[in-house]
Protein backbone atom coordinates (compact mmCIF):
# COMPACT_ATOMS: atom_id res chain seq x y z
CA UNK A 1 82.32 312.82 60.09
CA UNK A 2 79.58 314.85 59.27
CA UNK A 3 75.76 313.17 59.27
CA UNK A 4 74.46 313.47 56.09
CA UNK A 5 70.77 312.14 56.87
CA UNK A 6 67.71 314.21 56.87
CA UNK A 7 68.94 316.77 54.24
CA UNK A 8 66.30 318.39 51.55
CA UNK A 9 67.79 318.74 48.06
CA UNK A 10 67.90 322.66 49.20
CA UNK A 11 68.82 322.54 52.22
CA UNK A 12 73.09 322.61 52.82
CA UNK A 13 75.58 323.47 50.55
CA UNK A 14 78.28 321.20 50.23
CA UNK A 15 80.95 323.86 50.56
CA UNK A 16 83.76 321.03 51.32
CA UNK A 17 83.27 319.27 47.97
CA UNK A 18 83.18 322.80 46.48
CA UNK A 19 86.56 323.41 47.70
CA UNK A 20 87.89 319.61 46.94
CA UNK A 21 86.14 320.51 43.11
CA UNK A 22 88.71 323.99 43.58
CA UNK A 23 91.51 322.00 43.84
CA UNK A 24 91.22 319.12 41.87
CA UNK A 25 90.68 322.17 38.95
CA UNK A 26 93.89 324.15 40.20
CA UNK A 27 95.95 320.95 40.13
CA UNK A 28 96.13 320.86 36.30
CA UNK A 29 98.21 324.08 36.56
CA UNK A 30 101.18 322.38 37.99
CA UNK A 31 100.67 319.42 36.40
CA UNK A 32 100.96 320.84 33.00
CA UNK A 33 103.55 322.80 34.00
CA UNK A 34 105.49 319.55 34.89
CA UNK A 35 105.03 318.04 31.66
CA UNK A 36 106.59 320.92 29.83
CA UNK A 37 110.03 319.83 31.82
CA UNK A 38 108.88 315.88 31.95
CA UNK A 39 111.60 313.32 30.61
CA UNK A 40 109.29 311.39 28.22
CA UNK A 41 108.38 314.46 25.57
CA UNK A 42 104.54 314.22 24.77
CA UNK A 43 102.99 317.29 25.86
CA UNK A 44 102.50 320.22 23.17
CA UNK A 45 105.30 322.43 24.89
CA UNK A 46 108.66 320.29 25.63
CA UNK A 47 112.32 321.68 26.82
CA UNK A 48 115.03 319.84 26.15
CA UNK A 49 116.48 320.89 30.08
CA UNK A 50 114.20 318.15 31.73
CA UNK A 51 113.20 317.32 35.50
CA UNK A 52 113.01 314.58 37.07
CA UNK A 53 111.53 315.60 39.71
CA UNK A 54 109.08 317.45 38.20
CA UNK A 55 108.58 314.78 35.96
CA UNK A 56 107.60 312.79 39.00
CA UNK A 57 105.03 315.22 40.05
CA UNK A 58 103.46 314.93 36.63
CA UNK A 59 102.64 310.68 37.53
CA UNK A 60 101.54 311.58 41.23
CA UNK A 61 99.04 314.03 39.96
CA UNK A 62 97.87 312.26 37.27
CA UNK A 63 97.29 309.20 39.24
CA UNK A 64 94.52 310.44 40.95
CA UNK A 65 93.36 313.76 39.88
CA UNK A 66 91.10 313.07 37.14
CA UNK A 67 89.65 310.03 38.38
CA UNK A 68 89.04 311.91 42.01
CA UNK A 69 87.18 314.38 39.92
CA UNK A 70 84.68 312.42 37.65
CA UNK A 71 83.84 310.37 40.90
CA UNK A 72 82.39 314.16 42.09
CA UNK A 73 81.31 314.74 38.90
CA UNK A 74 79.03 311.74 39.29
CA UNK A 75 77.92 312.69 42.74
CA UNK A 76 76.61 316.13 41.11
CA UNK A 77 74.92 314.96 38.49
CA UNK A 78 73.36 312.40 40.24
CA UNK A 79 72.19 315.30 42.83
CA UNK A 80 71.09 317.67 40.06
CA UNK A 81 69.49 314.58 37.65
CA UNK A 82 67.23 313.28 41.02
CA UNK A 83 66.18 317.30 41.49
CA UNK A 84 65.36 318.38 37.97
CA UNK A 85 64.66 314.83 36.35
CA UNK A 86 67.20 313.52 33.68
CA UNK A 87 65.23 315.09 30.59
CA UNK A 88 66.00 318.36 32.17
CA UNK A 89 69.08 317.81 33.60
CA UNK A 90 70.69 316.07 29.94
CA UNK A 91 69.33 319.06 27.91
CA UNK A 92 70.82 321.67 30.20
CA UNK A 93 74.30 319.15 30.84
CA UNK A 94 75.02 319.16 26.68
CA UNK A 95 74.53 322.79 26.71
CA UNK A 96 76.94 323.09 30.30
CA UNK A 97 79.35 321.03 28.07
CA UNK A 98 79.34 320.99 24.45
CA UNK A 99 78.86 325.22 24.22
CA UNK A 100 82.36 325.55 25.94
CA UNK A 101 84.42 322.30 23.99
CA UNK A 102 82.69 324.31 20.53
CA UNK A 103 83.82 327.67 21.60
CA UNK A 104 87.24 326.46 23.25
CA UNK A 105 88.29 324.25 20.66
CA UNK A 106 87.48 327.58 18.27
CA UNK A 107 89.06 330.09 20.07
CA UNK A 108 91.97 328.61 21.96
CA UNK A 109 93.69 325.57 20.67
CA UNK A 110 94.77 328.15 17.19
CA UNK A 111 96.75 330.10 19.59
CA UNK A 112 98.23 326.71 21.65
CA UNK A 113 99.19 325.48 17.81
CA UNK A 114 100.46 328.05 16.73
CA UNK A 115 102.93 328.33 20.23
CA UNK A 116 103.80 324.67 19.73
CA UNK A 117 104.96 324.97 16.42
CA UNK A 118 107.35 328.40 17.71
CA UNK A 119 108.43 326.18 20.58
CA UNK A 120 109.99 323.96 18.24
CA UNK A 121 112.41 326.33 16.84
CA UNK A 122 115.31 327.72 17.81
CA UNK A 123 114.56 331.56 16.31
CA UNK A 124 111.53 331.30 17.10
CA UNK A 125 110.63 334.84 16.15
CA UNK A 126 111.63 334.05 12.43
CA UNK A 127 109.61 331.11 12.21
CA UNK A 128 105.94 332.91 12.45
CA UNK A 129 104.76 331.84 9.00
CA UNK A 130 105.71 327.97 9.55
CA UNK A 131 103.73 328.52 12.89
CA UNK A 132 100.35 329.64 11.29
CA UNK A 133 101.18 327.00 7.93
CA UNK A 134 100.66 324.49 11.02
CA UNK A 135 97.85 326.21 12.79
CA UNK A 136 96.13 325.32 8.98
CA UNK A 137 97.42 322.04 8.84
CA UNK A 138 96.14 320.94 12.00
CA UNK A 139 92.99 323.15 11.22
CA UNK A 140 92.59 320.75 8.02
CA UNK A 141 93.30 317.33 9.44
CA UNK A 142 91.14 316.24 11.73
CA UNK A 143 92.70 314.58 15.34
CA UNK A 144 92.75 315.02 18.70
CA UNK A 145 95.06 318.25 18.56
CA UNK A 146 91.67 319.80 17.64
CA UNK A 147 90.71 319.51 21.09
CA UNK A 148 93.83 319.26 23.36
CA UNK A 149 93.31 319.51 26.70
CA UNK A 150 89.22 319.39 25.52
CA UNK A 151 89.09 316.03 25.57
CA UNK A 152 88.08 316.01 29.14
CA UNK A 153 84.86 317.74 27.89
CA UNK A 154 84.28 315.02 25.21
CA UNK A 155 84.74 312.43 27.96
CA UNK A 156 81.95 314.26 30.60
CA UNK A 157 79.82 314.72 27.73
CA UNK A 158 79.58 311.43 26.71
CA UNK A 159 79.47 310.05 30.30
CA UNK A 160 76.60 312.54 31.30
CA UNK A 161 74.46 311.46 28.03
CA UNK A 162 74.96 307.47 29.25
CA UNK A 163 73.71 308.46 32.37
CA UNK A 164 70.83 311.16 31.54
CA UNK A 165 69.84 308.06 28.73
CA UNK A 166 70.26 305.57 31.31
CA UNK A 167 69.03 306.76 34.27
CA UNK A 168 65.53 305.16 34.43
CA UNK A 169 67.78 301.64 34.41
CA UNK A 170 70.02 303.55 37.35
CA UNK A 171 66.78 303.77 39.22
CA UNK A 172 65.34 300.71 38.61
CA UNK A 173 64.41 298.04 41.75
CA UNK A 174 67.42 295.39 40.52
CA UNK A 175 70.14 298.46 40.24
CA UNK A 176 68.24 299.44 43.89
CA UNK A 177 68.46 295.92 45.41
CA UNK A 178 72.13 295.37 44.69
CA UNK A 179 72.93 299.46 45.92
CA UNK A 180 71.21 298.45 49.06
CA UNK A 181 73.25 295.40 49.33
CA UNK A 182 76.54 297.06 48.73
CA UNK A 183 75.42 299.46 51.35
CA UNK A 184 75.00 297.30 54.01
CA UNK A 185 78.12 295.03 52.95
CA UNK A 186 79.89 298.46 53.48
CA UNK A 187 78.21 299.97 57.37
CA UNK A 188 79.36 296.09 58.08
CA UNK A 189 82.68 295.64 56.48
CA UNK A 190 84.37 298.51 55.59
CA UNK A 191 87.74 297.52 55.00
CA UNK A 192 86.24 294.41 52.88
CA UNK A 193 84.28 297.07 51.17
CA UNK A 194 87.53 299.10 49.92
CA UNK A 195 89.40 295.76 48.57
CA UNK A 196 86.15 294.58 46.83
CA UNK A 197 85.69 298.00 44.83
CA UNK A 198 89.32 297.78 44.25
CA UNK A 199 89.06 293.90 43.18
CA UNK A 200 86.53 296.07 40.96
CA UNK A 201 88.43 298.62 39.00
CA UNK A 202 91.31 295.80 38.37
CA UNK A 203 88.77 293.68 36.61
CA UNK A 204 87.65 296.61 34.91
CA UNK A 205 91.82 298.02 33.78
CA UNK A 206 92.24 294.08 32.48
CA UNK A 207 89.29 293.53 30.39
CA UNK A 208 90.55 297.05 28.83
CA UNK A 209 93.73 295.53 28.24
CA UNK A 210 93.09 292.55 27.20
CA UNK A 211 90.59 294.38 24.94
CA UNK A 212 93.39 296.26 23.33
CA UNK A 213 95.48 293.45 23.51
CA UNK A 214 92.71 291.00 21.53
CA UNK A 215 92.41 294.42 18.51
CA UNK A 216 96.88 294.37 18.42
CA UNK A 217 95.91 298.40 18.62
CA UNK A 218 97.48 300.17 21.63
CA UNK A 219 94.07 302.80 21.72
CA UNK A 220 90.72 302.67 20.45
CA UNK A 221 89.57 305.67 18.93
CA UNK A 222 86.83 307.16 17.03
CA UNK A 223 86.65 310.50 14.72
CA UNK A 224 90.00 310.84 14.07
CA UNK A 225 90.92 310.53 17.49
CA UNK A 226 88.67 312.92 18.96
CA UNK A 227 86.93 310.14 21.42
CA UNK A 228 89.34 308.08 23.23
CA UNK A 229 87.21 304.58 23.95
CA UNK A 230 89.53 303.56 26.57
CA UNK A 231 89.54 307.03 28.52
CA UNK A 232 85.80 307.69 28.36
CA UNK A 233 84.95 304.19 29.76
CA UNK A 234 87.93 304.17 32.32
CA UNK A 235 86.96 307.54 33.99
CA UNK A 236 83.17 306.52 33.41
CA UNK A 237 83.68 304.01 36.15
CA UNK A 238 84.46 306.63 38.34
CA UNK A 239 81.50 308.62 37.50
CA UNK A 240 79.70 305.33 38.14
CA UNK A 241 81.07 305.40 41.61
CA UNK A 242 80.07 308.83 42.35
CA UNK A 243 76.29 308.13 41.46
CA UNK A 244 76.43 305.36 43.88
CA UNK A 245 77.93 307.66 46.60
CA UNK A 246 74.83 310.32 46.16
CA UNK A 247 72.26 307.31 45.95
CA UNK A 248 72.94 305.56 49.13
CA UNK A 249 74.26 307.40 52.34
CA UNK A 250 75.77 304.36 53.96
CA UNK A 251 77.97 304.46 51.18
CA UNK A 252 78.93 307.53 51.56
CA UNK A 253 79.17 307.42 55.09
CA UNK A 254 82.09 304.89 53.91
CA UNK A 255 83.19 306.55 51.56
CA UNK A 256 84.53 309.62 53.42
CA UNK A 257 85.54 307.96 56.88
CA UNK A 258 88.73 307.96 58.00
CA UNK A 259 90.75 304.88 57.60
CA UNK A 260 94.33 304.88 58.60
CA UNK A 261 94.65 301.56 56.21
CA UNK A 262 93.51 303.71 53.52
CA UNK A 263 95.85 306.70 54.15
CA UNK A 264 98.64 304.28 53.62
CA UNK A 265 97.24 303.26 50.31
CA UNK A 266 96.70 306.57 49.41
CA UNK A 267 100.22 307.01 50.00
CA UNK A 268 101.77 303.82 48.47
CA UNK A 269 99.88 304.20 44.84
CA UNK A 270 100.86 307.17 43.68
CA UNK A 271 104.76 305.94 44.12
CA UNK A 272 104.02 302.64 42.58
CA UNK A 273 102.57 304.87 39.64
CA UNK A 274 105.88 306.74 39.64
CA UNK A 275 107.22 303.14 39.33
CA UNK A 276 105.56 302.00 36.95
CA UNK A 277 105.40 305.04 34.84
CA UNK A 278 108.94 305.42 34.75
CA UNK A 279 110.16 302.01 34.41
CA UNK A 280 111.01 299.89 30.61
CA UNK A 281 108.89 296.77 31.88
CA UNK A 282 106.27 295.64 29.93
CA UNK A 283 103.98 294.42 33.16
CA UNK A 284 104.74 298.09 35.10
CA UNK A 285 103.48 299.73 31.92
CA UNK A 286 99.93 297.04 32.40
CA UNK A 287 99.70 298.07 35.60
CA UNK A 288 100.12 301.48 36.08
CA UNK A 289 95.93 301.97 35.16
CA UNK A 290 95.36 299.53 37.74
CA UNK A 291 97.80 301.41 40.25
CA UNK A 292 96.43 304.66 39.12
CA UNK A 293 92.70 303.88 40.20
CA UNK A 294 93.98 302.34 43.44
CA UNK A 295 96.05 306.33 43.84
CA UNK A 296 92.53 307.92 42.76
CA UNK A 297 90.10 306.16 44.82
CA UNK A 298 92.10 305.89 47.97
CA UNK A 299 93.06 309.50 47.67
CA UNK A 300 89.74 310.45 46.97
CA UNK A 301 88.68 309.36 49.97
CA UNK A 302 91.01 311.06 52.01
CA UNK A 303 89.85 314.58 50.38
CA UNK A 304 86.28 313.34 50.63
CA UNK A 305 87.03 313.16 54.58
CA UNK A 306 89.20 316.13 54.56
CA UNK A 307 86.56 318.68 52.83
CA UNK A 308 83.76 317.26 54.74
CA UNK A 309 85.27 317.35 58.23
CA UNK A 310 87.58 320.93 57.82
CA UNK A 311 85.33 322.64 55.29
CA UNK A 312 82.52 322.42 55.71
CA UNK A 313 81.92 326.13 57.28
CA UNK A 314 80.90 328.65 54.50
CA UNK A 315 83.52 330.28 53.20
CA UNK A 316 83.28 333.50 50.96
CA UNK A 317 86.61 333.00 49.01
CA UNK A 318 86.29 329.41 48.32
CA UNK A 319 82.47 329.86 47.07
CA UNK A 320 84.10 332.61 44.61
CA UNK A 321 86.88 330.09 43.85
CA UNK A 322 84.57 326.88 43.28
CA UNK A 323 82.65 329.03 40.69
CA UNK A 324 85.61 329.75 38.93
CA UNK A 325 86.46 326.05 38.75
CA UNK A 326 85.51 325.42 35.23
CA UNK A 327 86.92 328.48 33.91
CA UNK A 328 89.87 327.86 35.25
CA UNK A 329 89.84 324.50 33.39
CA UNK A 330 89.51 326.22 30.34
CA UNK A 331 91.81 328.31 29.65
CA UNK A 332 94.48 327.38 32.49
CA UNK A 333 96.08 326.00 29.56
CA UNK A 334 96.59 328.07 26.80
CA UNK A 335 98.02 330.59 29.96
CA UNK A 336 100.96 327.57 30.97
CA UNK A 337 101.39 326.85 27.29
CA UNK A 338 102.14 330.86 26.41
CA UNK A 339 104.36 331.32 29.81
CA UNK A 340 105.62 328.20 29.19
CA UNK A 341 106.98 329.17 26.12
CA UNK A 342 108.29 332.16 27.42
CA UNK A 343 110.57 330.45 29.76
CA UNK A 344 112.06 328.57 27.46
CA UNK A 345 112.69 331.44 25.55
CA UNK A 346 114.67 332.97 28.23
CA UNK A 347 116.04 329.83 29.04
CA UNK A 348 114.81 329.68 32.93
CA UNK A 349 115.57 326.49 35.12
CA UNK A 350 112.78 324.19 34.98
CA UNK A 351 112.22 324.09 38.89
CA UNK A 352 112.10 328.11 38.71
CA UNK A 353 110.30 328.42 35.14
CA UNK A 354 107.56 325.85 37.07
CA UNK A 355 107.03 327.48 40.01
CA UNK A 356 106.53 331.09 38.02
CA UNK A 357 104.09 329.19 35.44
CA UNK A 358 101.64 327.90 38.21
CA UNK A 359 101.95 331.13 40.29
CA UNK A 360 101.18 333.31 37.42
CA UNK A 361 98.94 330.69 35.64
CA UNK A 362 96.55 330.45 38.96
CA UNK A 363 96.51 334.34 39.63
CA UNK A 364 95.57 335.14 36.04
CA UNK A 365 92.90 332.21 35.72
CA UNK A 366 91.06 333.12 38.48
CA UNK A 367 91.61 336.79 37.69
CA UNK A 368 90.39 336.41 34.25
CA UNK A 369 86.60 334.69 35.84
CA UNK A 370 86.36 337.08 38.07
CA UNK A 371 86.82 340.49 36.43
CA UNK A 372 86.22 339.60 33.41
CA UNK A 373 83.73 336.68 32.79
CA UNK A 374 81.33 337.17 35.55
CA UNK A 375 80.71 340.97 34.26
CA UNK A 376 79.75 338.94 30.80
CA UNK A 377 76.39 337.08 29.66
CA UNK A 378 78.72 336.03 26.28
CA UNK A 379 81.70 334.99 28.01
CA UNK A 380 79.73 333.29 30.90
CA UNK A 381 77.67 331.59 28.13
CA UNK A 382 80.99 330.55 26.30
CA UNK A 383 82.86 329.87 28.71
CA UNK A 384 80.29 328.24 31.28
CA UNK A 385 77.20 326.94 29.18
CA UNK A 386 75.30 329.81 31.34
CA UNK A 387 74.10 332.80 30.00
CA UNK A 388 73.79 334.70 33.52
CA UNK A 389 77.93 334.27 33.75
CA UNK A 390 78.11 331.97 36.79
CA UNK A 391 80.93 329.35 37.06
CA UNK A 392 79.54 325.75 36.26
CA UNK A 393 79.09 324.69 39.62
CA UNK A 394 77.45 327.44 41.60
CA UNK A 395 73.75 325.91 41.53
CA UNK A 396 75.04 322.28 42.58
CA UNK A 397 76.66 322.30 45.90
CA UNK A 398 73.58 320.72 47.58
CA UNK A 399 73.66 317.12 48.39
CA UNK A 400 70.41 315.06 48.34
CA UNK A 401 69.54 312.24 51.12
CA UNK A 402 68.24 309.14 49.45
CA UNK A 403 67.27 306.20 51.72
């Protein structure tokens, strides 16, 4: 495990968590691609050949992928907020975020209509002025196809403004005392530790159903859809988590030990998602939040181990990779949605038709950052909230000891 004590804010980059950050980005290429051949039709590109296998893949990766990621997002933005102070760190955050939802929602979801509404037809090369008649119906109703895959974005950028708003009450001696007591419940019982923050997130996935439950309404949502209450307070638990992670080592220290209890966990959850996802049952379909944190937490941990005990050692490619990260994010989609359509087009098996998508889908995302953005202040500022053309997390791979 490596020691995390005694480090400056500038002193070691965190080039582990810059590759788990990698990942965690690159794993919404197959998992889109999945949902394209998934059983239960929802995503904006859906074959009637389905998979369910692939459709499988779709639950496993969901059930810990996002939540894995917002508890890193946290841990930045807690390292960056304590550097630069959260006045700073907000005002350059809603730039980071809200230029690239603005100029994404713009630019690409048009073209990911306007594919969607082809995909639908059988001729679909006689059916081009339907396609843009929707492309300006959607343009004209507000909702959450505005945004697509965006809504991510909308979530951070709410999350980040609670915190940057909140962080004098983050920093404050009661928040301190109880962080130091959770700290030292977790150096002396670790494996108590994990079932508590579990015991946790299931209190938090009930009062969010109950909520529901209590309104008859199956989501809360605002602006015509465009914030998703549920979602944004789910995965800002996990941000939550993060913060608490970068704030107190011992935690940490937890956090990314090895447990071979855990491991098994990590295991278990993602199939009881697969359960649960897939089955007619009114209680799996309650559960399957509850079973999804358990997937994202536990796995979480083993990646937090992984990347801090295997990759640590600088590495060139996955520095140039991490960088690309956001990027990648961004228009990852529109790529599987266009080669997505093409497949079905030509009428490819779905395992074959997937594997091409995230092959092609990962070679030209990462292509397109690094020959094209990176040599551009616009698309860097666009794409990345920074006018220089760096990827969004290239000046926060350094990890700050607080005592």
């Amino acid at each position: 495990m490596t020691n995390m004590a005694g480090l400056s804010p500038q002193s070691q980059r965190l080039h582990g968590l810059d590759a788990m950050r990698l990942l965690l980005m690159l794993l919404g290429i197959p998992y889109h691609a999945a949902l394209i051949y998934n059983v239960d039709p929802g995503w904006i590109i859906h074959s009637r050949d389905t998979s369910s296998l692939l459709t499988n893949v779709s639950i496993v990766l969901h059930s810990f992928r996002l939540g894995a990621f917002f508890i890193l997002a946290g841990f930045f933005a807690s390292i960056v907020e304590v550097r630069q102070g959260s006045g700073v760190w907000l005002k350059a955050k809603m730039i980071q975020l809200g230029v690239p939802l603005l100029a994404c929602a713009l630019l690409l979801t048009p073209p990911q209509i306007f594919i969607a509404a082809l995909a639908t037809q059988n001729q679909p090369m006689q059916h081009l002025r339907e396609a843009l008649d929707a492309v300006l119906v959607v343009a004209s109703h507000p909702s959450k196809l505005w945004v697509l895959h965006l809504w991510f974005l909308i979530d951070l950028l709410l999350i980040c403004a609670a915190f940057g708003l909140c962080a004098r009450a983050v920093a404050s001696r009661p928040v301190a005392r109880w962080l130091d007591s959770a700290e030292r419940f977790a150096v002396r019982h670790p494996s108590a530790t994990l079932a508590a923050l579990l015991c946790v997130f299931l209190a938090m996935t009930l009062g969010i159903q109950l909520f529901h439950m209590a309104l008859h309404v199956h989501e809360v949502s605002l602006l015509s859809g465009l914030i998703q209450v549920q979602s944004t307070l789910y995965y800002g638990a996990f941000f939550l988590l993060g913060v608490a992670l970068q704030r107190r080592r011992g935690l940490l220290n937890w956090f990314q030990s090895f447990s071979a209890a855990n491991l098994v966990v990590a295991i278990v959850a993602p199939v009881l998602c697969v359960m649960a996802a897939r089955s007619a049952s009114h209680l799996a379909q309650t559960s399957l939040m509850f079973f999804q944190s358990i997937s994202a937490i536990c796995i979480a941990r083993v990646l937090f181990w992984a990347a801090m005990r295997f990759m640590q050692q600088p590495n060139r490619g996955i520095k140039r990779g991490a960088d690309a990260a956001f990027t990648v994010y961004l228009i990852h989609h529109p790529i599987v949605a266009a080669l997505g359509f093409l497949c079905l087009w030509m009428q490819f098996p779905p395992l074959l038709a997937w594997s091409g998508i995230v092959v092609l889908t990962t070679i030209l995302s990462l292509g397109f950052h690094d020959l094209v953005v990176t040599r551009s202040k616009i698309l860097g500022f666009l794409l990345n909230g920074r006018w220089a053309g760096r990827g969004l997390g290239a000046a926060v791979g350094r990890v700050v000891a607080v005592g």
